[in-house]
PDB file of N, CA and C in Angstrom:
ATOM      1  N   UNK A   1       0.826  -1.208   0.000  1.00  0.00           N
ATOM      2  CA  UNK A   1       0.000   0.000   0.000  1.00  0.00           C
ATOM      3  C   UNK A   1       0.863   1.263   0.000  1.00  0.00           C
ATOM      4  N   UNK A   2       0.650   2.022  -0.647  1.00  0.00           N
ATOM      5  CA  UNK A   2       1.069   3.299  -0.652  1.00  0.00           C
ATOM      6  C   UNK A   2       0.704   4.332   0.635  1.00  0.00           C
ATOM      7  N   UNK A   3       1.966   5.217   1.222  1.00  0.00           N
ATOM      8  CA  UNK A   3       2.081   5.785   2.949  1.00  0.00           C
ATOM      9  C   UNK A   3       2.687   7.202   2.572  1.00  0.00           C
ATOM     10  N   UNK A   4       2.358   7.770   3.493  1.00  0.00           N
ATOM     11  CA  UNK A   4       2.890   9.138   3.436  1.00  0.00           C
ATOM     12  C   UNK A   4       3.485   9.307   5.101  1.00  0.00           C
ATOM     13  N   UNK A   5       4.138  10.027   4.697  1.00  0.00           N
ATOM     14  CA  UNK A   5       5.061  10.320   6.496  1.00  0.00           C
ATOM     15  C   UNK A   5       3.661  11.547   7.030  1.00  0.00           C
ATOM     16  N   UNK A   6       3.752  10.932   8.018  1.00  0.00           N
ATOM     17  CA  UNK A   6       2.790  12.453   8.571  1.00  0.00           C
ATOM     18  C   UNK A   6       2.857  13.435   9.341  1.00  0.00           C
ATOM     19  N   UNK A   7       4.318  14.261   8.678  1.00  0.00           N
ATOM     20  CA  UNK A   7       4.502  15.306   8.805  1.00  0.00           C
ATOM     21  C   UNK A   7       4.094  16.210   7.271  1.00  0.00           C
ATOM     22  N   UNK A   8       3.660  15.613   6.367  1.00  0.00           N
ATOM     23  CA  UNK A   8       3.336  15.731   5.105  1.00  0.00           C
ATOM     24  C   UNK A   8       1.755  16.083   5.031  1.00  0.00           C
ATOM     25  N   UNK A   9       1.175  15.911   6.453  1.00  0.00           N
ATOM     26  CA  UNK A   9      -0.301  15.665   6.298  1.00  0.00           C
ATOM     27  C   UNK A   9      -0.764  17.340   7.095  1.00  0.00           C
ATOM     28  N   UNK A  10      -1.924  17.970   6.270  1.00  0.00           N
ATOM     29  CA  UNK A  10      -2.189  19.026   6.787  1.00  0.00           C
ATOM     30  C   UNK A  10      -3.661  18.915   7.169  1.00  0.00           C
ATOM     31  N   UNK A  11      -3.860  19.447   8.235  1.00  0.00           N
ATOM     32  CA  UNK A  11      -5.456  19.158   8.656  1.00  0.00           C
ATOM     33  C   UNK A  11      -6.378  20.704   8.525  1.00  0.00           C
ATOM     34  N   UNK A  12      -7.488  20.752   7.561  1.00  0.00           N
ATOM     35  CA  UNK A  12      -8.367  22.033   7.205  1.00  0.00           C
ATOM     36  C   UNK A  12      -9.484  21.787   7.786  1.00  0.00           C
ATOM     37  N   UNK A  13     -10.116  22.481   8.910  1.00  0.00           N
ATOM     38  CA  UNK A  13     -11.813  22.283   8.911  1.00  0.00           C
ATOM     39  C   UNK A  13     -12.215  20.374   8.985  1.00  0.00           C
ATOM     40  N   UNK A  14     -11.413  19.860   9.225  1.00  0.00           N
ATOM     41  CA  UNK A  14     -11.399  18.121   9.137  1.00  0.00           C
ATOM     42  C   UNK A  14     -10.788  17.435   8.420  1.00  0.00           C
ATOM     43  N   UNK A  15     -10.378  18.400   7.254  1.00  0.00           N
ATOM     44  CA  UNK A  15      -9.788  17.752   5.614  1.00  0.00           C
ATOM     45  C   UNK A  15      -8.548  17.273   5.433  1.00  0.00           C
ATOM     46  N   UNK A  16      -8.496  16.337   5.036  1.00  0.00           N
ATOM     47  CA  UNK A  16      -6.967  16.014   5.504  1.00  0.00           C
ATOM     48  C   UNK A  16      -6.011  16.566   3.604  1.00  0.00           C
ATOM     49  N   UNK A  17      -5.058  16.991   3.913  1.00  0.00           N
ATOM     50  CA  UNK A  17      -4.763  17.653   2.654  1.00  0.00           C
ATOM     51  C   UNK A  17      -2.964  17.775   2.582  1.00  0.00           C
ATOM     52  N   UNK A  18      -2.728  17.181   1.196  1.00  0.00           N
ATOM     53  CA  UNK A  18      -1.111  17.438   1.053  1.00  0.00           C
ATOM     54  C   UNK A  18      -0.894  18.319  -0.223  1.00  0.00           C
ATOM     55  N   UNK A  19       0.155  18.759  -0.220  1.00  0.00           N
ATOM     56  CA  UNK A  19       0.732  19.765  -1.573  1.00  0.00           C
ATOM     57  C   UNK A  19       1.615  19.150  -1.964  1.00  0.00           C
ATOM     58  N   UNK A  20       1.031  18.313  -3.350  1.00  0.00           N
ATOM     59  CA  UNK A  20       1.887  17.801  -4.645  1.00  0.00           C
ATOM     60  C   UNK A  20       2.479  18.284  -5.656  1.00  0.00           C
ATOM     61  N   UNK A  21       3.908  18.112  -6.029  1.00  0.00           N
ATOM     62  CA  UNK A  21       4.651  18.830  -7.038  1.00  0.00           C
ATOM     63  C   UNK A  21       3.931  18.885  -8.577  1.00  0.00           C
ATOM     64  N   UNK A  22       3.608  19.380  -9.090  1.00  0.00           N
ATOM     65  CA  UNK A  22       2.760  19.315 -10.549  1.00  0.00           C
ATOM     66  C   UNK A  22       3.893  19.932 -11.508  1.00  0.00           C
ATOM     67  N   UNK A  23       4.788  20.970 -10.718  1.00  0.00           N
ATOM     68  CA  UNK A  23       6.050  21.065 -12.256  1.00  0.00           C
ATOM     69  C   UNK A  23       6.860  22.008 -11.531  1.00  0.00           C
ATOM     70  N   UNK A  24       7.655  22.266 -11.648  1.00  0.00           N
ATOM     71  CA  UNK A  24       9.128  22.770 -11.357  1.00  0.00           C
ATOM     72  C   UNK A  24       8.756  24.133 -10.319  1.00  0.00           C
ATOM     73  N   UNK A  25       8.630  23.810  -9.174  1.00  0.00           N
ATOM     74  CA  UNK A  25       8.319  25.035  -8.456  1.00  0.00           C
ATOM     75  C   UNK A  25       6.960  24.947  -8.175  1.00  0.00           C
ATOM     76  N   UNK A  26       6.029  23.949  -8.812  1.00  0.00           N
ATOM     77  CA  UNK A  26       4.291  24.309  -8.867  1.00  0.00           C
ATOM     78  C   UNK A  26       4.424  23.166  -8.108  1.00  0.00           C
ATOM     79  N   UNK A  27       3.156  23.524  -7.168  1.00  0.00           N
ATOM     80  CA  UNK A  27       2.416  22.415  -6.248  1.00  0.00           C
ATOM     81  C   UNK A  27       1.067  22.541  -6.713  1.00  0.00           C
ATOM     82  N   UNK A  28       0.089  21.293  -6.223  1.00  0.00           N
ATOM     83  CA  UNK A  28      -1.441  21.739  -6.053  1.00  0.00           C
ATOM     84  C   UNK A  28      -1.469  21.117  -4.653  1.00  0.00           C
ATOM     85  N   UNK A  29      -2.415  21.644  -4.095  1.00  0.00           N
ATOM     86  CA  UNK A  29      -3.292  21.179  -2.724  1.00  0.00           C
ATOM     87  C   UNK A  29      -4.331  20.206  -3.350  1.00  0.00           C
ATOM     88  N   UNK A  30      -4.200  19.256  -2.328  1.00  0.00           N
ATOM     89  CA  UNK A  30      -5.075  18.307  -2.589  1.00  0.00           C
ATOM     90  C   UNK A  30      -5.505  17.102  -1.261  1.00  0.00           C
ATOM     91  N   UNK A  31      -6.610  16.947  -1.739  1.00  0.00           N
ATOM     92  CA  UNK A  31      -7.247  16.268  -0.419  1.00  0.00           C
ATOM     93  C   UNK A  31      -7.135  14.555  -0.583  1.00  0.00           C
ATOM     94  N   UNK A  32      -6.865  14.264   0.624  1.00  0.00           N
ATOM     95  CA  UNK A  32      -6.463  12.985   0.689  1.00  0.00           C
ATOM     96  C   UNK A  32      -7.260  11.942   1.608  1.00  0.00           C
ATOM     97  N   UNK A  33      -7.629  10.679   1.314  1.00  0.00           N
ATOM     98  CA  UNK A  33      -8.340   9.737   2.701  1.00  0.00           C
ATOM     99  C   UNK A  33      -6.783   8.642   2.645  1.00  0.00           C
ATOM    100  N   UNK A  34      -7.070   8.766   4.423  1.00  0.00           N
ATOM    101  CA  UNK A  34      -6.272   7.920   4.856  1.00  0.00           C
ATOM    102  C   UNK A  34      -6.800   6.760   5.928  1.00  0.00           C
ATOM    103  N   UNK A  35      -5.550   5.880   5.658  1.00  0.00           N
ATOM    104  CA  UNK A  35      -5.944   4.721   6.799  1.00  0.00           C
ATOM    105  C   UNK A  35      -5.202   4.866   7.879  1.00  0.00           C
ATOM    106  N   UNK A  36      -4.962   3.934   9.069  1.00  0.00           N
ATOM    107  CA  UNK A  36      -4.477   4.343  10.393  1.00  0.00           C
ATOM    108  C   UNK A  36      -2.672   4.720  10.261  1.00  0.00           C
ATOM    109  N   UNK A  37      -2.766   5.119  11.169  1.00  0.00           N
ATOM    110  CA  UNK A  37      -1.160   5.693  11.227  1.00  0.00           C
ATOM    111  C   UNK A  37      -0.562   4.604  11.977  1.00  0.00           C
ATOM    112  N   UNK A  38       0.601   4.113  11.913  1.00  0.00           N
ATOM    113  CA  UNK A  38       1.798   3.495  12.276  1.00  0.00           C
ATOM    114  C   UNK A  38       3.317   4.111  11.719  1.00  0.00           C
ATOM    115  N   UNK A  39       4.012   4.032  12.727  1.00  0.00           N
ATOM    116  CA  UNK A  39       5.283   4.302  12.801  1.00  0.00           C
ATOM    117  C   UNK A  39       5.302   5.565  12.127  1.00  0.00           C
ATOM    118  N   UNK A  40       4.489   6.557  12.143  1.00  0.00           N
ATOM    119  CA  UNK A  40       4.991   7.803  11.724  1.00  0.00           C
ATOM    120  C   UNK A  40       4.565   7.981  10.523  1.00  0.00           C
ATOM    121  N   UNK A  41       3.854   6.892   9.819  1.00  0.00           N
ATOM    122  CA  UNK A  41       3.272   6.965   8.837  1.00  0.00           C
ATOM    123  C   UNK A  41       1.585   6.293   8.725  1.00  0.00           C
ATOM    124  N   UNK A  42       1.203   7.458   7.637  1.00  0.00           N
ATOM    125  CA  UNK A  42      -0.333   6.737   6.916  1.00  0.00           C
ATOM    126  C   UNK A  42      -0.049   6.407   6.102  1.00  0.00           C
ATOM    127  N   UNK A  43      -1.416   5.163   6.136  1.00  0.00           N
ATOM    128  CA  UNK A  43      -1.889   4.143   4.546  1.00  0.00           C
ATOM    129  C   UNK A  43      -2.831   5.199   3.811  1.00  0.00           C
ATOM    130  N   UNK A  44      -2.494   5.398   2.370  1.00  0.00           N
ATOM    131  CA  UNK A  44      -2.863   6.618   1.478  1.00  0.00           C
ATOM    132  C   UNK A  44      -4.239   5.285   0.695  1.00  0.00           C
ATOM    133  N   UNK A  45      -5.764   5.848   1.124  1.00  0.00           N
ATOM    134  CA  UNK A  45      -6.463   5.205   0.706  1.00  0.00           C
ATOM    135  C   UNK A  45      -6.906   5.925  -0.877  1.00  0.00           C
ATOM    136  N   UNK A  46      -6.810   7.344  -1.288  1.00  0.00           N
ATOM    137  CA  UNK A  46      -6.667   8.084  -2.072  1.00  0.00           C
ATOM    138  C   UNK A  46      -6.435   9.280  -2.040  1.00  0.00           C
ATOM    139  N   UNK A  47      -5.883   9.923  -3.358  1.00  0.00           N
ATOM    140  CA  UNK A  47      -5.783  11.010  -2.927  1.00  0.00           C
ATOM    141  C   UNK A  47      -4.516  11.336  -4.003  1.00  0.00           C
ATOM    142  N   UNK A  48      -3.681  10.078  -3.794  1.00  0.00           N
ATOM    143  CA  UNK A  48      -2.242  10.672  -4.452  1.00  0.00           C
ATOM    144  C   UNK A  48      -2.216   9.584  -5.302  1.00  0.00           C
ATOM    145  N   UNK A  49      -0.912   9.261  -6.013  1.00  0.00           N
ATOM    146  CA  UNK A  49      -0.502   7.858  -6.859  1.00  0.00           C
ATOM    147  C   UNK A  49       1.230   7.564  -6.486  1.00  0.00           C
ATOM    148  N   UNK A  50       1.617   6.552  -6.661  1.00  0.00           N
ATOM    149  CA  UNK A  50       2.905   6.256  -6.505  1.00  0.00           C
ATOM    150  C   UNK A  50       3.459   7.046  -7.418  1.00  0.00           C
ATOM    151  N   UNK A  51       4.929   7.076  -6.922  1.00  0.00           N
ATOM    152  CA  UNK A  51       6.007   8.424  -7.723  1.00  0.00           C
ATOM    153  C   UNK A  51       5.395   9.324  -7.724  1.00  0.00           C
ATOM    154  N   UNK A  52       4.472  10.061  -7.293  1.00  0.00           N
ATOM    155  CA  UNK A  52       4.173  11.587  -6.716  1.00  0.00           C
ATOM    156  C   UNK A  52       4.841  12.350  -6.143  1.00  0.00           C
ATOM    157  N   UNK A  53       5.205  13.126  -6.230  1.00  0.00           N
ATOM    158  CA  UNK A  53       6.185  13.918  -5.024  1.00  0.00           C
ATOM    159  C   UNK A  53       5.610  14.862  -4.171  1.00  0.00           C
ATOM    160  N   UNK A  54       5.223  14.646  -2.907  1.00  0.00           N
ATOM    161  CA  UNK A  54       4.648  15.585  -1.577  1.00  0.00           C
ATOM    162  C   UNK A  54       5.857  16.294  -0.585  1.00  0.00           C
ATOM    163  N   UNK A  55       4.666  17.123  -0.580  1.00  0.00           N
ATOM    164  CA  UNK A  55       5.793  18.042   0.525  1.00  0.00           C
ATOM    165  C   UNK A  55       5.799  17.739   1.894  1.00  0.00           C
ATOM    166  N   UNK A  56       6.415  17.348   2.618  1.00  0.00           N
ATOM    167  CA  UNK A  56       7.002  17.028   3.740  1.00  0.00           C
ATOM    168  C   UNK A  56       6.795  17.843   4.801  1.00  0.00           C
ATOM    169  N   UNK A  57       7.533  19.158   4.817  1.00  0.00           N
ATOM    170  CA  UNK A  57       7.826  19.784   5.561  1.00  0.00           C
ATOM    171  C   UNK A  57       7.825  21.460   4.907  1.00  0.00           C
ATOM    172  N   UNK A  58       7.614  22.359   5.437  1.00  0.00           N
ATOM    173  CA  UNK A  58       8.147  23.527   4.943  1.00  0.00           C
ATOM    174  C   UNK A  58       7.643  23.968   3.272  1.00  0.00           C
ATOM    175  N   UNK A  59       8.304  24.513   2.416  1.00  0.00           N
ATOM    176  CA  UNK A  59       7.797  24.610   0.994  1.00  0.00           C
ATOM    177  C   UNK A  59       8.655  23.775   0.408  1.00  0.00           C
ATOM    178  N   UNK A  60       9.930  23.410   0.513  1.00  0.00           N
ATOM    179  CA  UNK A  60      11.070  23.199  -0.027  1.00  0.00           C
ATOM    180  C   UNK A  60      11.414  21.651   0.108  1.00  0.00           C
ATOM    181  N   UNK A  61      10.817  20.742   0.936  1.00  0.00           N
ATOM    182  CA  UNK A  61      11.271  19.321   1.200  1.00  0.00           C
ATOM    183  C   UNK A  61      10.011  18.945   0.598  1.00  0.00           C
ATOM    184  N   UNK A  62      10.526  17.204   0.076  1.00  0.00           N
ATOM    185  CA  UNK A  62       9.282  16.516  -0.523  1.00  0.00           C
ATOM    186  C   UNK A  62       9.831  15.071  -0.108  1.00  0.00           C
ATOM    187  N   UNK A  63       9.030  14.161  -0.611  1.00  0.00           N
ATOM    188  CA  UNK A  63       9.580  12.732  -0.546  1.00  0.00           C
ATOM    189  C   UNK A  63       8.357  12.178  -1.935  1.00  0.00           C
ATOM    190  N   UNK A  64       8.726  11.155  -2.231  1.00  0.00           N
ATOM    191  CA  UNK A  64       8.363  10.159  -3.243  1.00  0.00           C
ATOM    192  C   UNK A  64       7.361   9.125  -2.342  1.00  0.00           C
ATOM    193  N   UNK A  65       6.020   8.795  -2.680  1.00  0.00           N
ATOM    194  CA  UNK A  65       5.438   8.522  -2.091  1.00  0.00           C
ATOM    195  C   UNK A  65       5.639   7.014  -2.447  1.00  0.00           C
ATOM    196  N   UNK A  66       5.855   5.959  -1.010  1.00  0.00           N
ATOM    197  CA  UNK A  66       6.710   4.606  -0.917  1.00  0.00           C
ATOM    198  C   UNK A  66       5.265   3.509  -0.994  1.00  0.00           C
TER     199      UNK A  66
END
């Protein structure tokens, strides 16, 4: 299953939401369902696709979604 670290995870009004790279400098916001957290990470029920790149932390860090 595809996980995201969840420091990557932003919470709106309930919404759970990450900012994906779309092109060189561009992100979009986008809303995500997840499954339970372990070890620091969620199970990505949708939302994203493998080899996506999310932002992590800050504007500037991302990771490849595993």
């Amino acid at each position: 299953p595809l996980t995201l670290i969840s420091s990557s995870i932003l919470e709106v009004d309930g919404r759970k939401l990450v900012y994906v790279e779309v092109g060189e400098d561009e992100f979009e916001r986008r809303e995500v369902t997840l499954g339970p957290l372990a070890d620091g990470y969620y199970s990505v029920l949708r939302g994203v696709t493998e080899g996506e790149r999310v932002v992590v932390q800050g504007s500037v860090l991302h990771h490849s979604i595993k």
